[in-house]
Protein backbone atom coordinates (compact mmCIF):
# COMPACT_ATOMS: atom_id res chain seq x y z
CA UNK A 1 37.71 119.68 68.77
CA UNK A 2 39.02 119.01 65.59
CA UNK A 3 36.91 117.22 63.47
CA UNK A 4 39.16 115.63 60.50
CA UNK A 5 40.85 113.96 63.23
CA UNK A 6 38.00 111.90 64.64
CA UNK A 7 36.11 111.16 61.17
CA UNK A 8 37.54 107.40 60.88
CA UNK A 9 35.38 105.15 62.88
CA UNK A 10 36.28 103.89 66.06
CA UNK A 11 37.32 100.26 65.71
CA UNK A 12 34.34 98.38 67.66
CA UNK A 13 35.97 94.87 68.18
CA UNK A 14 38.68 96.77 70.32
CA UNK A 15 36.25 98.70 72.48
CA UNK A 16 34.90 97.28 76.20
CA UNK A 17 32.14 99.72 77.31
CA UNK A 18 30.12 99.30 80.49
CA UNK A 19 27.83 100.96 82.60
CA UNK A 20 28.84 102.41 86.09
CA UNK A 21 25.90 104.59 87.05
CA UNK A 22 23.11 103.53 84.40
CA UNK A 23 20.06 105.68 84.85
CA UNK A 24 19.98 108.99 86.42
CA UNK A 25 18.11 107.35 89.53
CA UNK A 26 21.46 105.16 90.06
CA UNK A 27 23.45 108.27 89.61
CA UNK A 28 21.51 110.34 92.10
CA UNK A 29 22.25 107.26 94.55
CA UNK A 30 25.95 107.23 93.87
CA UNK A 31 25.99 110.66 94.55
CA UNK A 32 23.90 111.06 97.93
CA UNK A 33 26.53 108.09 99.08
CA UNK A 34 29.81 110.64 98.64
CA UNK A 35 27.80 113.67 100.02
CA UNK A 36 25.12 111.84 102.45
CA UNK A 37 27.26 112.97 106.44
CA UNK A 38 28.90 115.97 104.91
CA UNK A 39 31.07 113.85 102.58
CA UNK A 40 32.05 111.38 105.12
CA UNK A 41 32.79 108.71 102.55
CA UNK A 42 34.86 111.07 100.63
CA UNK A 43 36.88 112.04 103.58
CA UNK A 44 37.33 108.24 104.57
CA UNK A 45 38.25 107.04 101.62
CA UNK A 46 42.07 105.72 100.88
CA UNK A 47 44.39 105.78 98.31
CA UNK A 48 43.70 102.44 95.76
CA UNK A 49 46.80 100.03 96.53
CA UNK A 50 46.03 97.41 93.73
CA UNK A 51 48.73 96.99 91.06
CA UNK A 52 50.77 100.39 92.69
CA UNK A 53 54.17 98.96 91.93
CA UNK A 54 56.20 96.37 89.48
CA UNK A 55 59.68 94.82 90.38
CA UNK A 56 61.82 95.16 87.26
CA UNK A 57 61.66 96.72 84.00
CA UNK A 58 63.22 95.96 81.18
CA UNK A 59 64.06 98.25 77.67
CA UNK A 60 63.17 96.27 74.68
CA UNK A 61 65.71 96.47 71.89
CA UNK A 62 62.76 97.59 69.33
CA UNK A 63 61.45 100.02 71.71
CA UNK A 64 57.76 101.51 71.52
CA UNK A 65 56.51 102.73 67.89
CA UNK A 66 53.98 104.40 66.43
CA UNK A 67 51.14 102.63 64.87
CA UNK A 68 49.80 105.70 62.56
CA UNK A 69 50.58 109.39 62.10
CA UNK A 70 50.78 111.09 65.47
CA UNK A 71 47.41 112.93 65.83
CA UNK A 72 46.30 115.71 68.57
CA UNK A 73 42.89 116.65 69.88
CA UNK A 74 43.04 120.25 71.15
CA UNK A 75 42.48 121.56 75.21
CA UNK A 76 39.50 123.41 75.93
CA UNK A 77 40.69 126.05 78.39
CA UNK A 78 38.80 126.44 81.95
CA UNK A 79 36.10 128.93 81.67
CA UNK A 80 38.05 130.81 84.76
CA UNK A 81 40.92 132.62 84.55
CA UNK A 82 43.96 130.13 85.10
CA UNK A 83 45.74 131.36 89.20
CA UNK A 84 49.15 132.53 87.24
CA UNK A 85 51.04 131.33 90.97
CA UNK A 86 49.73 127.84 90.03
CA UNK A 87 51.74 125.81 88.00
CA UNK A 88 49.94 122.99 87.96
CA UNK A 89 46.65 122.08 86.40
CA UNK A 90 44.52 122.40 89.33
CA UNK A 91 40.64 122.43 88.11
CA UNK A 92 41.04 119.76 85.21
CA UNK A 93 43.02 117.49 88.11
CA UNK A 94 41.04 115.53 90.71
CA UNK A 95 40.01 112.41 92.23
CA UNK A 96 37.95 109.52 90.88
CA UNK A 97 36.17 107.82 93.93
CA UNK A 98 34.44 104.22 93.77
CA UNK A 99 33.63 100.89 96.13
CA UNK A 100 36.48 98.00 96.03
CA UNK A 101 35.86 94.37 95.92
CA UNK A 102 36.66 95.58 99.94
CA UNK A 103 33.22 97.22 100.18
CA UNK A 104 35.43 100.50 101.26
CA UNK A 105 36.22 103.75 99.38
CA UNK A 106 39.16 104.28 97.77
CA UNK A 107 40.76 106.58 95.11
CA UNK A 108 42.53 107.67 92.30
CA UNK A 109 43.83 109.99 90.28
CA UNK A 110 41.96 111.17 87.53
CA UNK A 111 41.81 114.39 84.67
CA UNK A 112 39.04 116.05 83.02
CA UNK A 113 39.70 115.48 78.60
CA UNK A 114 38.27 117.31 76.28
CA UNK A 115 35.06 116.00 74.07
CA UNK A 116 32.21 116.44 71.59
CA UNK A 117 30.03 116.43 74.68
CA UNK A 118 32.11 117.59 77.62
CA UNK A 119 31.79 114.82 79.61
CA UNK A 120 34.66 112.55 80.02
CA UNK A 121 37.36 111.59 82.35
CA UNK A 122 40.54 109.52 81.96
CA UNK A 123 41.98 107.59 84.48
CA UNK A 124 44.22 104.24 84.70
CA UNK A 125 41.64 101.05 83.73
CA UNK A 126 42.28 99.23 87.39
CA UNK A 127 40.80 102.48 88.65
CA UNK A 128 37.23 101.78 86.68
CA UNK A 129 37.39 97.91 86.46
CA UNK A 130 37.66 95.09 88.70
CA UNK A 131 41.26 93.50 88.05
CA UNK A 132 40.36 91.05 90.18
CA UNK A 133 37.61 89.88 88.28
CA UNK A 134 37.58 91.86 85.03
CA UNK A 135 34.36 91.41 84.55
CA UNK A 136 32.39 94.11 86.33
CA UNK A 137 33.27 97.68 87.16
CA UNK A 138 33.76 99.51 90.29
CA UNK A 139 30.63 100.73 92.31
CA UNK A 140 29.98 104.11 92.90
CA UNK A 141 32.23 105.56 90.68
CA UNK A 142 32.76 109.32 90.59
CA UNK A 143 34.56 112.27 89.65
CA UNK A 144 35.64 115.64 91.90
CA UNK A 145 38.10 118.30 90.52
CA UNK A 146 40.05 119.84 92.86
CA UNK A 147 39.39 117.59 95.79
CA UNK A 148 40.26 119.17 99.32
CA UNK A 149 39.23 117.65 102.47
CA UNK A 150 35.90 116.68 101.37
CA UNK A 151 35.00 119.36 99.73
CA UNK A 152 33.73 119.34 96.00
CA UNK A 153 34.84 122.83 94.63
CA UNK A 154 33.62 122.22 91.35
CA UNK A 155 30.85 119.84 92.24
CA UNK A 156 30.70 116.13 91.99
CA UNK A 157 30.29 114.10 88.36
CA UNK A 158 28.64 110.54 88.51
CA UNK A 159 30.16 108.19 85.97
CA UNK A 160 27.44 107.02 83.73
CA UNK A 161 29.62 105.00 81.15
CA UNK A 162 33.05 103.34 81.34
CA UNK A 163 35.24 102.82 77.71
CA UNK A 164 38.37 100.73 77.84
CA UNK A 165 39.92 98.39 75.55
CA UNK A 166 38.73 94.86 74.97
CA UNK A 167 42.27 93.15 75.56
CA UNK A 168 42.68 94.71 79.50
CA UNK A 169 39.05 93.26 80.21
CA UNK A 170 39.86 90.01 78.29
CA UNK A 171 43.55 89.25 77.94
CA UNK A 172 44.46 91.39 81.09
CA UNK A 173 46.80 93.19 78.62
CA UNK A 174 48.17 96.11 80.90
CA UNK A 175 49.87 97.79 77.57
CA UNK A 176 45.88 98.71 77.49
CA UNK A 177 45.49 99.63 80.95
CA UNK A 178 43.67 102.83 80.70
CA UNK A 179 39.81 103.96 80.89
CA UNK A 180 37.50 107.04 79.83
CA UNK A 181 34.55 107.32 81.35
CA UNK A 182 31.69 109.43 80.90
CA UNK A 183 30.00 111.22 83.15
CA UNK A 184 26.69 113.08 84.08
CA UNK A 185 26.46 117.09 84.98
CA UNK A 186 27.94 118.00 87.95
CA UNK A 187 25.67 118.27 91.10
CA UNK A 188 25.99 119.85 94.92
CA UNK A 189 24.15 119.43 97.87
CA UNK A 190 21.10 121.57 98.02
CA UNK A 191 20.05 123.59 101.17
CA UNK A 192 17.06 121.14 101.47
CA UNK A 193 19.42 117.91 101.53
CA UNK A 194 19.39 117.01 97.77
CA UNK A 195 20.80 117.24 94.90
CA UNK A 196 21.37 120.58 92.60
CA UNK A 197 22.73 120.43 89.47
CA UNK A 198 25.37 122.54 87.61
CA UNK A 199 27.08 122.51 84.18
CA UNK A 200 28.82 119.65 82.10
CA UNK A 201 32.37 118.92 83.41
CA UNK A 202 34.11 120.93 80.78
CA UNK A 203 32.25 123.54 80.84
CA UNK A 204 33.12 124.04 84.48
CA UNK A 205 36.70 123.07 84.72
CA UNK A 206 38.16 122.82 81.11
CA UNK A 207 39.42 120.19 80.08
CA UNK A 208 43.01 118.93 78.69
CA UNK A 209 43.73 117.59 75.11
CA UNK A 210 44.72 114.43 73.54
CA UNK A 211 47.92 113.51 71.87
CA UNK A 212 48.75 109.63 70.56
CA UNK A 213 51.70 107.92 68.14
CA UNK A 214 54.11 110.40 69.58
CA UNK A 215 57.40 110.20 69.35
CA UNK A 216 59.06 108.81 72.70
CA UNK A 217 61.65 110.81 74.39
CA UNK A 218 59.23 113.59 74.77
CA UNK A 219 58.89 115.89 77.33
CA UNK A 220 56.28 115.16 79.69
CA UNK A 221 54.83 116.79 82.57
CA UNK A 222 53.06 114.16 85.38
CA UNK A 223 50.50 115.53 87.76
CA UNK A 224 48.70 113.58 90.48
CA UNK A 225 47.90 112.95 94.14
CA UNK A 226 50.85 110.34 95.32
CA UNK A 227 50.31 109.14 99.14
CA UNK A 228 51.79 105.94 99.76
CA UNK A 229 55.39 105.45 100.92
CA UNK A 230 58.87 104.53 99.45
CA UNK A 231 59.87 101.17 100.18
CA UNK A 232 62.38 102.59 102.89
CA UNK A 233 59.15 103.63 104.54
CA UNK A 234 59.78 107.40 104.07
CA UNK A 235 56.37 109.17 102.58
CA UNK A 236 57.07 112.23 101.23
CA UNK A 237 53.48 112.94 99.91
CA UNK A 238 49.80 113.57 101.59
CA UNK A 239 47.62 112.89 98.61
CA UNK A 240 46.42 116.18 99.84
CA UNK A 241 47.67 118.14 96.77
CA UNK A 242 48.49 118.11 93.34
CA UNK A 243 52.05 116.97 92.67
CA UNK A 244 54.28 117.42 89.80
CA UNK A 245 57.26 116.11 88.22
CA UNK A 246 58.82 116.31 84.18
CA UNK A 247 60.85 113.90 82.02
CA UNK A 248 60.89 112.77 78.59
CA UNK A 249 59.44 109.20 77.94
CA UNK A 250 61.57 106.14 76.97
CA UNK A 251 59.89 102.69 76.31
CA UNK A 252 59.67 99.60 78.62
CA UNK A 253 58.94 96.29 79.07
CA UNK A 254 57.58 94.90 82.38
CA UNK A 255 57.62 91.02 82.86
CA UNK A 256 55.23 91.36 86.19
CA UNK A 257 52.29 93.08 84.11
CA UNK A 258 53.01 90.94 80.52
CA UNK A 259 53.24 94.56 79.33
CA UNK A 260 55.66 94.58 76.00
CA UNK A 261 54.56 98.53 74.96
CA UNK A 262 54.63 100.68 78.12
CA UNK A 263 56.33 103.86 78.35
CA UNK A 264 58.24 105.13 81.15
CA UNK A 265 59.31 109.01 82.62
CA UNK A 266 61.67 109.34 85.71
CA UNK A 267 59.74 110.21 87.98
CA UNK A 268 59.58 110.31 92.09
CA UNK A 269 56.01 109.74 92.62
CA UNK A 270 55.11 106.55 94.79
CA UNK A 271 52.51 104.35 93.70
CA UNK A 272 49.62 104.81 96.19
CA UNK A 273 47.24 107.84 94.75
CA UNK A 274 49.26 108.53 91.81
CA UNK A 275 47.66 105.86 90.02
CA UNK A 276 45.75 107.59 86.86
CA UNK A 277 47.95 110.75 87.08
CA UNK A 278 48.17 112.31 83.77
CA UNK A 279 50.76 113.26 81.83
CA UNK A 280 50.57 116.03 79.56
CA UNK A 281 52.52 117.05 76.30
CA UNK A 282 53.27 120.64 75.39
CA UNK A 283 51.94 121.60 78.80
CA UNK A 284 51.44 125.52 79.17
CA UNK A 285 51.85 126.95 82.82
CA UNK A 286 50.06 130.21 81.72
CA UNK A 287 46.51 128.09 80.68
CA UNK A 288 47.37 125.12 82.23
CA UNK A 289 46.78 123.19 79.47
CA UNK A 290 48.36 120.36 77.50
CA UNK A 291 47.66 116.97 75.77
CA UNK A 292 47.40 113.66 77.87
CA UNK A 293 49.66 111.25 76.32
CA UNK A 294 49.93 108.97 79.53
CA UNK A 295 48.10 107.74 82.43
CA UNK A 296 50.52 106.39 85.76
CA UNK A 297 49.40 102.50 85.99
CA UNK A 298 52.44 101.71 88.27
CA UNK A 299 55.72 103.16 89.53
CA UNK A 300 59.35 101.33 89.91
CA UNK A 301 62.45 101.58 91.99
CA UNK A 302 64.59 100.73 89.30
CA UNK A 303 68.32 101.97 90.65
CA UNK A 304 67.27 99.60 94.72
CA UNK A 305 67.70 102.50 96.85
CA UNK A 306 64.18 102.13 98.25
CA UNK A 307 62.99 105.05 96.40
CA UNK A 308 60.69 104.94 93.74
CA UNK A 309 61.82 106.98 90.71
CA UNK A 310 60.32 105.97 87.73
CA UNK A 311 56.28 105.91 86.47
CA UNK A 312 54.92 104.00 84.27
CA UNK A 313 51.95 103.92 81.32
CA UNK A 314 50.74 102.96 78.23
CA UNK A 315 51.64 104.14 75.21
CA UNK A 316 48.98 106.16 73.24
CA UNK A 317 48.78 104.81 69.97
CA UNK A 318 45.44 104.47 67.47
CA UNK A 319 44.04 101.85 69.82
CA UNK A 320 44.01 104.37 72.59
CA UNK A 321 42.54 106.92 69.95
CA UNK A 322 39.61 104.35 69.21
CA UNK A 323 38.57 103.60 72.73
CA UNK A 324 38.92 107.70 73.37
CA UNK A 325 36.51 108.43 70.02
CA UNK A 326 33.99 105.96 70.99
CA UNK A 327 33.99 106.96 74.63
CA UNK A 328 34.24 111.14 73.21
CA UNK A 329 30.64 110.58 71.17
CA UNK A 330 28.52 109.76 74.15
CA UNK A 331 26.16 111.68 75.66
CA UNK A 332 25.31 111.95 79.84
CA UNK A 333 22.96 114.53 80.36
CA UNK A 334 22.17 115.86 84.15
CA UNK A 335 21.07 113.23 87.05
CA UNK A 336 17.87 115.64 88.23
């Protein structure tokens, strides 16, 4: 981390922060309900459908701008070896479970960052709070890199702490609609039927950098776990596996959302699991590295061929740095 670049405060009037898995004894209880039946409710759990797609986007004439000087956090590369045939980020990509307002599991997307404390997760806000309330999270929330079938590869990370910013909880400002949230050391399943625990999420699975007031029209590459179908009903995508897909960024406006300052990629993902996929700057095959300077909050058929084409997120600016320093300076700790 560098430190210059995370020396101004954190602007505290801007920041929502609220707690998803308090104490380690919630935590431990979150995670026996994912790996309780041989991860049953991991396996059963479905892609999140709220807010997946928006009807029409417009290009404002002033476009998207930088608030400061573009500024950078560096990667912190995965403590194994990168697979050179993979050319996508495969242990710093995985699924963020939790409860809906359904009382059943869903998912999304979601990508281990960098921090001082090696601990944090980003992910679109809808996938960490309650849109339909906005005043509570969602229960049970967790992290697994590298999901497969109900396995946890890597092990399974409890969110402790959820940082957004004070306008998506308050003004239901979707130009804001993104989350970090911290979370304890990983844990597995013991031989006995608990819980074991293992290192801090980082330190397991690396985790990507940060990039915000970028110039748009930059290359990005978007990674996530679409499911859901085109509008014509085709559905091209499991959820099963880590998707990719690269364009450069060019701003938009979306009426449906009240969202003035989103950014946009062409894209072909559909909306159902690729909610919180990341997109990385200056991503490197060889590490599998980059810089998250977007997180997928809806997708768009924007041409009517019944194909969605186009993703959508906010654009990183200081606000997004603020939420991301207050959020990077918290400490989890390990549930047992």
């Amino acid at each position: 981390m560098t430190p210059s670049l995370l020396a101004a405060p954190a602007r505290a009037d801007s920041i929502e922060t609220d707690a998803l898995a308090a104490t380690p004894a919630a935590g431990v209880e979150t995670a026996m309900f994912w790996l309780n039946n041989n991860g049953a409710n991991l396996k059963n759990a479905t892609p999140y459908n709220v807010q997946t797609t928006v009807a029409k986007i417009m290009s404002p004439a002033g476009g998207t701008t930088p608030d400061t000087k573009p500024g950078t956090t560096p990667p912190a590369l995965p403590p194994t070896p990168a697979d050179t045939n993979a050319k996508t980020p495969t242990t710093t990509s995985g699924k963020v479970f939790f409860v809906g307002t359904d009382g059943q599991p869903h998912w999304c997307t979601g990508t281990a960052v960098q921090s001082q404390y090696r601990n944090l997760v980003a992910t679109a806000g809808h996938c960490v709070y309650n849109t339909q309330g906005f005043d509570a999270t969602l229960d049970k929330w967790v992290f697994v890199p590298e999901y497969a079938n109900g396995t946890t590869p890597w092990g399974l990370y409890v969110g402790k702490q959820a940082f957004t910013h004070y306008d998506f909880t308050v003004y239901q400002d979707y130009d804001r609609d993104y989350a970090f949230a911290t979370v304890y050391s990983g844990v597995v399943t013991s031989a006995a039927g608990g819980l074991t625990s293992t290192a801090r999420l980082v330190d397991t699975v690396g985790g990507q950098g940060l990039a915000w007031n970028q110039p748009l029209h930059s290359r990005v590459d978007v990674f996530g776990y679409p499911a859901g179908p085109h509008p014509d009903g085709n559905q091209p995508y499991t959820g099963e596996t880590l998707e990719s897909s690269s364009g450069r960024t060019t701003s938009a406006l979306v009426p449906s959302l009240k969202a003035e300052e989103l950014t946009a990629v062409e894209s072909p993902f559909t909306g159902e699991g690729s909610l919180g996929s990341s997109w990385l700057l200056r991503y490197d095959t060889t590490s599998q590295v980059g810089y998250l300077n977007g997180i997928t909050i809806s997708v768009a058929d924007t041409d009517g061929n019944q194909h969605y084409d186009t993703s959508l997120a906010p654009y990183f600016d200081s606000e997004l740095m603020s939420v991301y320093s207050a959020a990077a300076n918290s400490w989890t700790g390990s549930l047992t």
